[in-house]
N, C-alpha and C. Protein backbone atom coordinates (compact mmCIF):
# COMPACT_ATOMS: atom_id res chain seq x y z
N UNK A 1 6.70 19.34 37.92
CA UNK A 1 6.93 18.73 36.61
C UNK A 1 6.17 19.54 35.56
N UNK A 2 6.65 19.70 34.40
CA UNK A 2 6.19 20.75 33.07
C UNK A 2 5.38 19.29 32.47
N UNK A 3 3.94 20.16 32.17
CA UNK A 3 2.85 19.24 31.34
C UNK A 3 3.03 19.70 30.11
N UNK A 4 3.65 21.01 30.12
CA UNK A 4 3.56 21.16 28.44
C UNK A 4 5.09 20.53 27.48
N UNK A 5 5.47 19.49 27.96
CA UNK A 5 6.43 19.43 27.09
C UNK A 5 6.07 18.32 25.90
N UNK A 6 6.96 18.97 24.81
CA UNK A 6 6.41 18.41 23.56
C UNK A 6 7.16 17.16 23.29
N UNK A 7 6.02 16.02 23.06
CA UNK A 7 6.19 15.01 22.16
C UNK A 7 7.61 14.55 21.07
N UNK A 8 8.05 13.55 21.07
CA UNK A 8 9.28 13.72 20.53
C UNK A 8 8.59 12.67 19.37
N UNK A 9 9.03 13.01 17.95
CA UNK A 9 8.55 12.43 16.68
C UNK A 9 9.65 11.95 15.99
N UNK A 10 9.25 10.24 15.90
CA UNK A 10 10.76 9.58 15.18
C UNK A 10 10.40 9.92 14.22
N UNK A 11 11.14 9.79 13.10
CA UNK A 11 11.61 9.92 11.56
C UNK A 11 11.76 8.04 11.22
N UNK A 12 10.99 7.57 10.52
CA UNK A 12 11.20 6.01 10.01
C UNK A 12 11.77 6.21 8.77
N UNK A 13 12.65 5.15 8.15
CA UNK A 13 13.12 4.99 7.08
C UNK A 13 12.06 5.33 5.76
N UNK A 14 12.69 5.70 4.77
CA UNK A 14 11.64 5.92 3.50
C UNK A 14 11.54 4.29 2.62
N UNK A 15 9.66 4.10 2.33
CA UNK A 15 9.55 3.46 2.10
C UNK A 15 9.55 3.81 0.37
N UNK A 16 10.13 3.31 -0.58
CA UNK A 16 10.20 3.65 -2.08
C UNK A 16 9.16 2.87 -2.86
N UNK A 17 8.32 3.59 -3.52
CA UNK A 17 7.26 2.68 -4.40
C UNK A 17 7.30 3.00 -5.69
N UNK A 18 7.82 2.22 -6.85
CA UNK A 18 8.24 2.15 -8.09
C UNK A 18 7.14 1.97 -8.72
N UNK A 19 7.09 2.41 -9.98
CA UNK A 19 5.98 1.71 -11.08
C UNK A 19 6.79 2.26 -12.53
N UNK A 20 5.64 1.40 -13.40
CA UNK A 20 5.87 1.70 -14.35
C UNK A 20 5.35 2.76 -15.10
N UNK A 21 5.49 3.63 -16.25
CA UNK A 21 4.82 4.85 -16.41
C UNK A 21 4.06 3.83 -17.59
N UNK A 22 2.85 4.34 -17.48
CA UNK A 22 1.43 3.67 -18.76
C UNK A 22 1.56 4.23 -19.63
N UNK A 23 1.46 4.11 -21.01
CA UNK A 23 1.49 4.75 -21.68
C UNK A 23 -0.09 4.59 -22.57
N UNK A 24 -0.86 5.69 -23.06
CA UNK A 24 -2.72 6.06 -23.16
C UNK A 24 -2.22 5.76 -24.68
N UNK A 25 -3.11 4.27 -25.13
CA UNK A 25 -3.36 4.15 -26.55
C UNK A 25 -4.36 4.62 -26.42
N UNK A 26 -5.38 5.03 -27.60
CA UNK A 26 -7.00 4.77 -27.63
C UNK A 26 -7.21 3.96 -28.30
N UNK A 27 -8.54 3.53 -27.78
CA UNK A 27 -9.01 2.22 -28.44
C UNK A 27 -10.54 2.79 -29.20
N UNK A 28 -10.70 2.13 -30.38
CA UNK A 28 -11.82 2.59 -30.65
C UNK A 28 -13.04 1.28 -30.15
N UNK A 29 -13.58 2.04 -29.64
CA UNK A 29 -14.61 0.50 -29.00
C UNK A 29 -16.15 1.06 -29.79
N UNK A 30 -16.70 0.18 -30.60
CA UNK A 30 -17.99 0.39 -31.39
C UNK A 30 -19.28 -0.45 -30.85
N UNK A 31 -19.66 0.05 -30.11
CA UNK A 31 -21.01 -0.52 -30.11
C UNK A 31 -22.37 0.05 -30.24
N UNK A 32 -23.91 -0.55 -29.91
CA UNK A 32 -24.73 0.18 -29.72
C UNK A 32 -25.17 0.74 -28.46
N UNK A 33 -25.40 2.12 -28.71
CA UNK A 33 -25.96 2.36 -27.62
C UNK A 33 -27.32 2.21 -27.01
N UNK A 34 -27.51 1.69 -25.19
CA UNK A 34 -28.85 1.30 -24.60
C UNK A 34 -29.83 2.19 -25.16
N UNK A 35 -31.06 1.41 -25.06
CA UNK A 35 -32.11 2.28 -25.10
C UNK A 35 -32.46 2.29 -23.46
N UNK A 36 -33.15 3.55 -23.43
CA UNK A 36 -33.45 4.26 -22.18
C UNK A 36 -35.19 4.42 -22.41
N UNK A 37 -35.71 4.01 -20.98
CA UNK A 37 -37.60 3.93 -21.39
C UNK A 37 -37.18 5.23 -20.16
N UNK A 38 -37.68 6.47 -20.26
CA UNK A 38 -38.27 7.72 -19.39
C UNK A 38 -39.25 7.24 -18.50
N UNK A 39 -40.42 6.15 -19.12
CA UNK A 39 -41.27 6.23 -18.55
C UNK A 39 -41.36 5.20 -17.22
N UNK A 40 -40.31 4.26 -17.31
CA UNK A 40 -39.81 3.18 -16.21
C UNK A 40 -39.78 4.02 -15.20
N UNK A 41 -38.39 5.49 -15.42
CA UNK A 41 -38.13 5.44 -14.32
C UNK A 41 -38.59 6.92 -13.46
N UNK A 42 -39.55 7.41 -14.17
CA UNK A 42 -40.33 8.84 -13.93
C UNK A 42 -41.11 8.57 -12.22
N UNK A 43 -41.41 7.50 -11.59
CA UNK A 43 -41.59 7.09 -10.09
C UNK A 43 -40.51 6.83 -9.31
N UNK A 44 -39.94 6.61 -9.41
CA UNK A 44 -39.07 5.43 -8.70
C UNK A 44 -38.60 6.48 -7.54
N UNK A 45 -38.20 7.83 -7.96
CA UNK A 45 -37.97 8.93 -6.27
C UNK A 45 -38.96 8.77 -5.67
N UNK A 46 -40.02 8.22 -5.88
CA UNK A 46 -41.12 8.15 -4.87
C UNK A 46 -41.26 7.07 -3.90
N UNK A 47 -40.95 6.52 -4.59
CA UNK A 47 -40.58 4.98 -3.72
C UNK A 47 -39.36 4.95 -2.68
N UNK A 48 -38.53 6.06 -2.65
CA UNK A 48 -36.89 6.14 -2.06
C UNK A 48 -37.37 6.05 -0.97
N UNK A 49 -37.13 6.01 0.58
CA UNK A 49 -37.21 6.73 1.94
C UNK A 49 -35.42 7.23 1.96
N UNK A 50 -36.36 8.28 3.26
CA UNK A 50 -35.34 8.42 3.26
C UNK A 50 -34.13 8.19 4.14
N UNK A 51 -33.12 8.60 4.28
CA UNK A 51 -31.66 8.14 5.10
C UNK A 51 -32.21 8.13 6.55
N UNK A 52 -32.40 7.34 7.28
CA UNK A 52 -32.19 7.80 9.30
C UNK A 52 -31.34 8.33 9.27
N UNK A 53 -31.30 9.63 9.86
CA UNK A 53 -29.81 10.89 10.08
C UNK A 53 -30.17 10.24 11.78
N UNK A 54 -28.62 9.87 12.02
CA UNK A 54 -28.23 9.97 13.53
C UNK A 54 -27.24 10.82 13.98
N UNK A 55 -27.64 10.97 14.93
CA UNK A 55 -26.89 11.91 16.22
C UNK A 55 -25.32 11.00 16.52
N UNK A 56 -24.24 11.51 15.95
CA UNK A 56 -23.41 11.24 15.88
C UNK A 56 -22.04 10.96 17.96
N UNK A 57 -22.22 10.43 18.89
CA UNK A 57 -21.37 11.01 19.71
C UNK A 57 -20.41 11.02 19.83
N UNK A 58 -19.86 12.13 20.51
CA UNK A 58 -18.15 12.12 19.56
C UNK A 58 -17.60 11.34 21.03
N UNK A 59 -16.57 10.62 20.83
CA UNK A 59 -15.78 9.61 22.09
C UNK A 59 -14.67 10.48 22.66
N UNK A 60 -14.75 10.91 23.79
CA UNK A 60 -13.84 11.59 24.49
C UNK A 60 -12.21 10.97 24.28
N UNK A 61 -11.28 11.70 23.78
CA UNK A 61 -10.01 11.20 23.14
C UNK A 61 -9.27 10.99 24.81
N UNK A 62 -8.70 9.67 24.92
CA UNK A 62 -8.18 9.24 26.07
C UNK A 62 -7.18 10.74 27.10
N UNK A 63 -7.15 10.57 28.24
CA UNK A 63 -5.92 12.12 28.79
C UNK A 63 -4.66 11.21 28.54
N UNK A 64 -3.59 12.51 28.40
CA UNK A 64 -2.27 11.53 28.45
C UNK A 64 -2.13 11.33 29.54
N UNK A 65 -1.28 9.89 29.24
CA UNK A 65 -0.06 9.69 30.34
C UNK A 65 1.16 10.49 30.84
N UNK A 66 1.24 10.53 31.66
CA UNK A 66 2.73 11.41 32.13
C UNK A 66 3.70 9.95 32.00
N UNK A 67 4.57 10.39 31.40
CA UNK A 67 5.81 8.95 31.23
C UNK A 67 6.89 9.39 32.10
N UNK A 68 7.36 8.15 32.72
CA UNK A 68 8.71 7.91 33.43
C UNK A 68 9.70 8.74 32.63
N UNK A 69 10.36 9.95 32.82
CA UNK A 69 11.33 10.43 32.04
C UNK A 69 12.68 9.46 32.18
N UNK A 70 12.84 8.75 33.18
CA UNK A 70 13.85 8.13 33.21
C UNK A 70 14.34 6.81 32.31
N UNK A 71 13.40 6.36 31.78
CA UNK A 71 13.28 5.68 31.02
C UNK A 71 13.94 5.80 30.17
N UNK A 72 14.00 7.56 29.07
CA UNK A 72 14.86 7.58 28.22
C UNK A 72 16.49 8.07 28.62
N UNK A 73 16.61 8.73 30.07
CA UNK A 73 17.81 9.02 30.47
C UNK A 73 18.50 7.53 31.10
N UNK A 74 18.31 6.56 31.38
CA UNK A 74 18.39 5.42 31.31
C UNK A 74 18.56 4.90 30.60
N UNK A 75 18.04 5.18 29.16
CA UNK A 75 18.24 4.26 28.08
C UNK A 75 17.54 3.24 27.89
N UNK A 76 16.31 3.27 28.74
CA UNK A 76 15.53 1.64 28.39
C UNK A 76 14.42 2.31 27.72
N UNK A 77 14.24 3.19 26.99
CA UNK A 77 13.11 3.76 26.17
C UNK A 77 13.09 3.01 24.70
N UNK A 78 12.73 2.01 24.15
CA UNK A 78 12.28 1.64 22.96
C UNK A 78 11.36 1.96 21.84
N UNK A 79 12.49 2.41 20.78
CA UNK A 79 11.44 3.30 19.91
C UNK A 79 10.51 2.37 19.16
N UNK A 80 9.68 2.94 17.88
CA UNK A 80 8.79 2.21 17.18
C UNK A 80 9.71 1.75 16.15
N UNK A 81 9.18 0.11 15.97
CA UNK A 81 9.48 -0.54 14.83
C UNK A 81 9.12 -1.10 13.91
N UNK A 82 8.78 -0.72 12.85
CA UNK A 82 7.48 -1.46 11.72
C UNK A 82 7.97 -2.91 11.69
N UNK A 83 6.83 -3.06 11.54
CA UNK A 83 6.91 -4.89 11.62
C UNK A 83 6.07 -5.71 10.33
N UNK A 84 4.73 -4.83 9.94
CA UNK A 84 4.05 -5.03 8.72
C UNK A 84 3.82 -4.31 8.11
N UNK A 85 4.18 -3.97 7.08
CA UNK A 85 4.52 -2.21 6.20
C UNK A 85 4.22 -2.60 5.15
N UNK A 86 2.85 -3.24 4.18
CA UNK A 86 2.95 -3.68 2.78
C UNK A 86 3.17 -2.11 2.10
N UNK A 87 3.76 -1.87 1.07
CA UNK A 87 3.78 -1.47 0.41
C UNK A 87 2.24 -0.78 -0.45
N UNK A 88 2.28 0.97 -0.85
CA UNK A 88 0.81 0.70 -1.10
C UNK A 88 1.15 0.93 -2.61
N UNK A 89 0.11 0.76 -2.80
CA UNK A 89 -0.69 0.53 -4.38
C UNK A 89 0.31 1.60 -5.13
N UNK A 90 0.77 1.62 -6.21
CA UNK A 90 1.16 2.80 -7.71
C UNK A 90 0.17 2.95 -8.07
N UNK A 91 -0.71 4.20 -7.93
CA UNK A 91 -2.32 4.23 -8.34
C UNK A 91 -1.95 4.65 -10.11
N UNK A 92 -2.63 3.56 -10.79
CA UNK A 92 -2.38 3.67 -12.47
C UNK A 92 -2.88 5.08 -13.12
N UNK A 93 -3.98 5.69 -12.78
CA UNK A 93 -4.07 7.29 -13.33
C UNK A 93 -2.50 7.64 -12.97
N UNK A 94 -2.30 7.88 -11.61
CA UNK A 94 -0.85 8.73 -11.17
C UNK A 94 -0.11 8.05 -12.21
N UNK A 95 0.30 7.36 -12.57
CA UNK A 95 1.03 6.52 -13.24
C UNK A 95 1.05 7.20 -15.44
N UNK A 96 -0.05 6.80 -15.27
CA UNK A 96 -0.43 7.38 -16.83
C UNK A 96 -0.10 8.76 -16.82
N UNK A 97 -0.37 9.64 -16.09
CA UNK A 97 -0.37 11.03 -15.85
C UNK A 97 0.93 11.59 -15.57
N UNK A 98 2.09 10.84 -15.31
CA UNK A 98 3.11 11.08 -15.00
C UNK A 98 3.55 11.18 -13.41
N UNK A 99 2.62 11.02 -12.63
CA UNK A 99 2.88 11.86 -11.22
C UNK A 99 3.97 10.91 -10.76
N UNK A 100 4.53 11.41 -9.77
CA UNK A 100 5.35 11.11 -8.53
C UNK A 100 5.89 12.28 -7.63
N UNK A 101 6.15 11.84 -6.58
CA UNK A 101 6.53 12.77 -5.70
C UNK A 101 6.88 11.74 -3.95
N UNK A 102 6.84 12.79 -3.21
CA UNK A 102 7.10 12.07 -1.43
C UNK A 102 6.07 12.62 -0.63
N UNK A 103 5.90 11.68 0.09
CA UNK A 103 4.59 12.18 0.82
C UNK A 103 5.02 11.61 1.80
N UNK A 104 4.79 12.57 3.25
CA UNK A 104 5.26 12.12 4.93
C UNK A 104 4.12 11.98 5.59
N UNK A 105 3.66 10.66 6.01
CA UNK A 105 2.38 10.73 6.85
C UNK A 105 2.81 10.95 8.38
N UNK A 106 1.90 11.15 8.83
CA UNK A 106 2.26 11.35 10.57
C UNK A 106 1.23 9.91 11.28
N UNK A 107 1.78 9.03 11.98
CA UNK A 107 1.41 7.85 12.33
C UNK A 107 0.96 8.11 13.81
N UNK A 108 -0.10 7.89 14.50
CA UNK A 108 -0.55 7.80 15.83
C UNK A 108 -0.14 5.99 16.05
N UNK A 109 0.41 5.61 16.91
CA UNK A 109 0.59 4.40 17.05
C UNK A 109 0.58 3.59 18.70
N UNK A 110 -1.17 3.41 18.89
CA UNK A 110 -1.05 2.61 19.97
C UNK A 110 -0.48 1.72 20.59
N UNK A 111 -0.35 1.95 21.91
CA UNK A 111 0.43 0.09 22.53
C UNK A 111 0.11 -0.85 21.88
N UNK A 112 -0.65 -1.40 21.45
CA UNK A 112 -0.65 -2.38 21.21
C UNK A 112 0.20 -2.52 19.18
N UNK A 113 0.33 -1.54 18.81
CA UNK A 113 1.17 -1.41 17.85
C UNK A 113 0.77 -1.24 16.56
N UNK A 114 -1.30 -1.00 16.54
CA UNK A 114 -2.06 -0.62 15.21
C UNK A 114 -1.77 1.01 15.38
N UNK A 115 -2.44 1.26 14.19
CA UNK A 115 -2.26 2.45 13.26
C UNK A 115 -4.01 3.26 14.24
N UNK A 116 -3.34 4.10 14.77
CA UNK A 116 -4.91 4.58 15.31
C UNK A 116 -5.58 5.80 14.08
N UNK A 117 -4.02 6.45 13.53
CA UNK A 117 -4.46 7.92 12.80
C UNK A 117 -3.46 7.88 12.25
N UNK A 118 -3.97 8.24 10.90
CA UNK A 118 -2.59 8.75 9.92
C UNK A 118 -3.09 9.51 8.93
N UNK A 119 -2.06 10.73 9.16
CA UNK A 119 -2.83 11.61 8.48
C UNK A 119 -1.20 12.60 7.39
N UNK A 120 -1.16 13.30 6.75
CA UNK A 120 -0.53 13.92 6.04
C UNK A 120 -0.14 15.31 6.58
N UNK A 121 1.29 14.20 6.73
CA UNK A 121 2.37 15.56 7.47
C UNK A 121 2.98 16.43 6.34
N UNK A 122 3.63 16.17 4.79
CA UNK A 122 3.96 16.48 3.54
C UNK A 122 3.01 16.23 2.83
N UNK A 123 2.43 16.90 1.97
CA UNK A 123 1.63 16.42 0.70
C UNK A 123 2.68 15.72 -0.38
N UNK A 124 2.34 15.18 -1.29
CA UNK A 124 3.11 14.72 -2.56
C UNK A 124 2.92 16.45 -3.77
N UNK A 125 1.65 16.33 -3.23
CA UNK A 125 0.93 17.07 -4.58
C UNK A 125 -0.01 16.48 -5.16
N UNK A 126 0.06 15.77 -4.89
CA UNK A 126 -1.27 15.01 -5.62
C UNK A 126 -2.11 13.75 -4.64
N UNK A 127 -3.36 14.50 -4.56
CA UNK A 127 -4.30 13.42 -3.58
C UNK A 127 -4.60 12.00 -3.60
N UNK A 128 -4.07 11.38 -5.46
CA UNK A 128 -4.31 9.99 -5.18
C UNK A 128 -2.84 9.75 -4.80
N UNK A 129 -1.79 10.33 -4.92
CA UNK A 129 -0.76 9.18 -4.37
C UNK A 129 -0.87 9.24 -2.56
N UNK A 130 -1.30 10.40 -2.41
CA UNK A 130 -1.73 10.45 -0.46
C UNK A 130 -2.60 9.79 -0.26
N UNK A 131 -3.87 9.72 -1.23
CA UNK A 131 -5.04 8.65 -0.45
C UNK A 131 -4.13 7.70 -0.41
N UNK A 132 -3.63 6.79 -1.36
CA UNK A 132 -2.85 5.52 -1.54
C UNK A 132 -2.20 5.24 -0.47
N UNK A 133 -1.17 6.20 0.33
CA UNK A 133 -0.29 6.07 1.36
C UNK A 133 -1.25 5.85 2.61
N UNK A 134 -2.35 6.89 2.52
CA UNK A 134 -2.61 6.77 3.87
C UNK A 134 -3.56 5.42 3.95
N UNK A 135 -4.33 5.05 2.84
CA UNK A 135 -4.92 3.62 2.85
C UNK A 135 -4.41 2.41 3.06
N UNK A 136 -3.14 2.86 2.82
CA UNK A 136 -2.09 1.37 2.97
C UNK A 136 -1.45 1.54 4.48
N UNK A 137 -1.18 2.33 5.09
CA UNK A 137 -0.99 3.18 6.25
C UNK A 137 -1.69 2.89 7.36
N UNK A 138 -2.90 2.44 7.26
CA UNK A 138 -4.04 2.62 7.81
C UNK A 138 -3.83 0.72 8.55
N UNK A 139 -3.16 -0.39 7.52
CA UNK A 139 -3.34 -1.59 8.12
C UNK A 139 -1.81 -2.29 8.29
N UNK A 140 -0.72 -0.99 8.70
CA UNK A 140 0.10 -1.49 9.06
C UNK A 140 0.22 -1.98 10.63
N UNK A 141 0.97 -2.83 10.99
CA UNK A 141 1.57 -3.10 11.96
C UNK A 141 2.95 -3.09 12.78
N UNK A 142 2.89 -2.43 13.60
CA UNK A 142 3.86 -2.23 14.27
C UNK A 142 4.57 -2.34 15.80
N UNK A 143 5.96 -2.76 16.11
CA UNK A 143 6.40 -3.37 17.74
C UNK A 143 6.12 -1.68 18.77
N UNK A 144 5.38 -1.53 19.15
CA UNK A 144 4.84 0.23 19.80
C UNK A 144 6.54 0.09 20.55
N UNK A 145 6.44 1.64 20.47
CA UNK A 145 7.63 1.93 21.49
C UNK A 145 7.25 1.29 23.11
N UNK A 146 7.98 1.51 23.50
CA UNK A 146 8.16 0.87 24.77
C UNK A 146 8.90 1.69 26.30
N UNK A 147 8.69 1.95 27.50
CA UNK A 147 9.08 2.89 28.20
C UNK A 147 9.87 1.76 29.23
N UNK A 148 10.76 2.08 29.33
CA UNK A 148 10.83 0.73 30.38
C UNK A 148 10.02 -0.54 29.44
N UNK A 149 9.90 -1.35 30.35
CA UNK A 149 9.01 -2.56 29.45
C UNK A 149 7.84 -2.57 29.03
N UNK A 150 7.21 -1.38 29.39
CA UNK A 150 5.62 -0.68 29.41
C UNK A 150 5.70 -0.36 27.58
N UNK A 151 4.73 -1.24 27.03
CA UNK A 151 4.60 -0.47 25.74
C UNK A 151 3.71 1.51 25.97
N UNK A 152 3.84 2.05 25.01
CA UNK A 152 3.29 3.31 25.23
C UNK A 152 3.01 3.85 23.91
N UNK A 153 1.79 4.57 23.52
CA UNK A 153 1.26 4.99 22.69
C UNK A 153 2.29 6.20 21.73
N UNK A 154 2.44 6.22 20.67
CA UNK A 154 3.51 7.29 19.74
C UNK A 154 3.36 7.35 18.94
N UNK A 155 4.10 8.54 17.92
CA UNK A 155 3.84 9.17 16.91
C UNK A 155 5.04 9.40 15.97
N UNK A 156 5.00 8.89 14.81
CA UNK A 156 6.47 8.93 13.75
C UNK A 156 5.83 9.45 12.24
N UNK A 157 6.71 10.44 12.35
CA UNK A 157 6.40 10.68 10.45
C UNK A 157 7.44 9.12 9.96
N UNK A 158 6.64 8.80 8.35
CA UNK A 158 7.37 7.78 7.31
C UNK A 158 6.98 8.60 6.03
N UNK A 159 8.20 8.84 5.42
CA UNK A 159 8.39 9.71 4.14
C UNK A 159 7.87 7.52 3.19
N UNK A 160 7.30 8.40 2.26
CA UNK A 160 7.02 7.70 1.11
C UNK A 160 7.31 7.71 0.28
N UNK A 161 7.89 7.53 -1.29
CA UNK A 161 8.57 7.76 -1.80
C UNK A 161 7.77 7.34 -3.39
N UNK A 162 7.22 8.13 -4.03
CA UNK A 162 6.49 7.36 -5.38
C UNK A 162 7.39 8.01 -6.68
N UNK A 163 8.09 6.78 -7.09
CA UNK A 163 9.10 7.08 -8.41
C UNK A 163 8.38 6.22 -9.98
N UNK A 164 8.37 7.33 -10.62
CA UNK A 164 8.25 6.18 -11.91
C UNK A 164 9.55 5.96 -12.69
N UNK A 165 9.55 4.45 -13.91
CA UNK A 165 10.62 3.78 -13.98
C UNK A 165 10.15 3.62 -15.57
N UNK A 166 10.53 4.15 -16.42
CA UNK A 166 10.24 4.19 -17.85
C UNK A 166 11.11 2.77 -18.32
């Protein structure tokens, strides 16, 4: 049997996230400004301690499974199905600023059907609409594929979709 064969990666439907584009009044806001005493805070680094640095250990990443190939020549192989997908945030800078674009995360998705890793398979172009995806990404839920009746650990890009709507 070949160990090196590669992983097969579903494609999930695109999820579309609309907003509205902001538009930047200025405001004139008048007040006074704090007074600042130097002499309050000319100690106070002395008083800090500092951070405990720990020894970090890294957790040995599980070995794969070898899967029943028959499963999918059979036809009883069950792919992944989102089941809790909120929608993430229209981050309002992106918004004011004009951005939009698509961004494809790549989903690690344990048996049991949480989000183990998601990380950025497409950029958008712009890092807050990817933080956004992958933060919202991060507490979806999902039915794990399934091999036979055996759930089994997998991996799906989901294109994202950030449009603005004047």
């Amino acid at each position: 049997m070949d160990n090196n064969v590669e992983e097969e990666i579903q494609m999930l439907d695109v999820i579309e996230i609309t907003g509205t584009v902001v538009e930047y009044a200025p405001r004139d806001l008048s007040f006074a400004l704090p007074e600042i005493h130097p002499r309050l805070y000319q100690n106070v680094t002395e008083h800090l301690s500092r951070p405990e640095q720990k020894l970090v250990k890294q957790i040995p990443t599980p070995s794969r499974i070898l899967l029943d190939q028959t499963a999918k020549t059979g036809n009883i192989f069950t792919p992944v199905r989102p089941l809790k997908t909120d929608r993430p945030p229209y981050p309002r800078r992106a918004r004011q600023e004009g951005w939009h674009g698509r961004v494809i995360l790549r989903l690690s998705i344990q048996p049991t059907g949480t989000v183990e890793r998601a990380a950025i398979h497409e950029s958008s172009g712009y890092p807050l609409l990817d933080d956004s995806a992958i933060k919202a990404a991060t507490q979806w839920k999902f039915q794990p594929a399934k091999n036979g009746g055996f759930p089994v650990a997998s991996t799906v890009n989901i294109p994202i979709q950030f449009d603005l709507v004047k």
